[in-house]
Protein backbone atom coordinates (compact mmCIF):
# COMPACT_ATOMS: atom_id res chain seq x y z
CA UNK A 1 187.56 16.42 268.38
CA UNK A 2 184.65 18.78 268.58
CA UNK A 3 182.55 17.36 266.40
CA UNK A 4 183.10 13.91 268.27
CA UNK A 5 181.77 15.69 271.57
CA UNK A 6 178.90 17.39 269.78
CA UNK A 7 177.87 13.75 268.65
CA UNK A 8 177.79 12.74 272.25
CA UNK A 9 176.27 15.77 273.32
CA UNK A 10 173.68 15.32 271.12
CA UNK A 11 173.43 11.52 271.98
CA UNK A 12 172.83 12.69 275.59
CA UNK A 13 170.04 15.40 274.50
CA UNK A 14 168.16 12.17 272.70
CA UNK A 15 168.72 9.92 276.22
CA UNK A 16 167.61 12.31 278.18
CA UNK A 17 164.09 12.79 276.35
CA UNK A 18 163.51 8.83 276.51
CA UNK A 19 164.58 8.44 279.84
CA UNK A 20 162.48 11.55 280.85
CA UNK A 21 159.07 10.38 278.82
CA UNK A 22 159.63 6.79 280.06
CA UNK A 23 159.46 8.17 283.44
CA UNK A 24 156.62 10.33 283.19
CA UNK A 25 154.79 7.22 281.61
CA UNK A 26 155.79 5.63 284.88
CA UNK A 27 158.79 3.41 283.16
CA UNK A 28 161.90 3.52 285.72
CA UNK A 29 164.31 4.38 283.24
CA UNK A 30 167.53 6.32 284.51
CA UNK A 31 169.54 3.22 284.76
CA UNK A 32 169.71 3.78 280.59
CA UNK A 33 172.21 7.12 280.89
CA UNK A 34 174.63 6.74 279.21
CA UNK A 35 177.40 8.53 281.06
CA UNK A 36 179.07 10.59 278.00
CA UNK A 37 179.00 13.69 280.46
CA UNK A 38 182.49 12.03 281.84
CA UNK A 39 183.94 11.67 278.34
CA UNK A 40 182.98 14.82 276.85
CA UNK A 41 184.66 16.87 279.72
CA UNK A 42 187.98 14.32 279.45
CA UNK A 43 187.96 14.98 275.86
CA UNK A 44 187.71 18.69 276.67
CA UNK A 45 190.34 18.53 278.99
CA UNK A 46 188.05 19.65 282.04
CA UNK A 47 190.24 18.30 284.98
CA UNK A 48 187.70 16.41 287.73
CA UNK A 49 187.43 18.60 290.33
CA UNK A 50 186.17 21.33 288.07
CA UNK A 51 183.51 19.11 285.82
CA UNK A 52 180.64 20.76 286.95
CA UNK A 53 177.72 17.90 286.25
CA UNK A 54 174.60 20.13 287.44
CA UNK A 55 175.13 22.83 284.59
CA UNK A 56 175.96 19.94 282.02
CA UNK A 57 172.18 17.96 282.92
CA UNK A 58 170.27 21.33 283.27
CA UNK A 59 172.15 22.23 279.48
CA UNK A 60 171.05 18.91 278.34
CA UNK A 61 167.32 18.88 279.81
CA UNK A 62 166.68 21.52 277.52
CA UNK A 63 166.41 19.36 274.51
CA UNK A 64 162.90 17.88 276.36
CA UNK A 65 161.36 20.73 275.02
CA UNK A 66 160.20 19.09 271.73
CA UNK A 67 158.21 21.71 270.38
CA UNK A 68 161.13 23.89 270.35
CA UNK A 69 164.06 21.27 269.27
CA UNK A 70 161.68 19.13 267.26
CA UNK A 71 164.10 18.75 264.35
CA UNK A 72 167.78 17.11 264.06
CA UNK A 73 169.25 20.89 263.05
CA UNK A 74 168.03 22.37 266.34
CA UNK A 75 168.92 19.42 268.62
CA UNK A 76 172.48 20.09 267.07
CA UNK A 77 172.63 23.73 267.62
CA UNK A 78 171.81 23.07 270.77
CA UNK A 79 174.45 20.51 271.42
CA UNK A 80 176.60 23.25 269.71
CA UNK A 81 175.56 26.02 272.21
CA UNK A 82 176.21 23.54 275.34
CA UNK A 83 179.94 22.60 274.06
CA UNK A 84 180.02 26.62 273.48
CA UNK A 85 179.10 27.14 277.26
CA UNK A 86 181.38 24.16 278.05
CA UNK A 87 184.26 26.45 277.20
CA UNK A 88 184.05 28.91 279.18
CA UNK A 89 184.21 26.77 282.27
């Protein structure tokens, strides 16, 4: 199960950066999210009322930073330290 979340954590992190350069090359784009943050906290058993969707986008817009996550390996650790901070909610 947690590498199945991962995956769509790190499918988010890769959406986000496409929707967020399409939009700063003036491209409306948002309508292209894909809306995993609903799955992964079903999957993690994170009842509605306490899915808290601010943290999980500001988690997930740190992946824009391509210098920093430019490779595969660091986009997963990061999608590894979001489900980590996931947790503890």
């Amino acid at each position: 199960m947690k590498s199945n979340i991962i995956r769509l954590i790190k499918d988010d992190i890769k959406i986000s950066r496409l929707v967020n350069t399409l939009e700063r090359l003036q491209v409306s784009a948002h309508q292209y999210s894909l809306g995993n943050s609903g799955v992964i906290f079903s999957l993690m058993g994170v009842p509605a009322e306490e899915q808290n969707l601010d943290l999980y986008y500001k988690l997930i817009e740190q992946g824009e930073d391509v210098t920093k996550y430019n490779t595969n390996e660091k986009i997963e650790e990061l999608a590894e330290e979001i489900f980590r901070q996931l947790i503890v909610f």
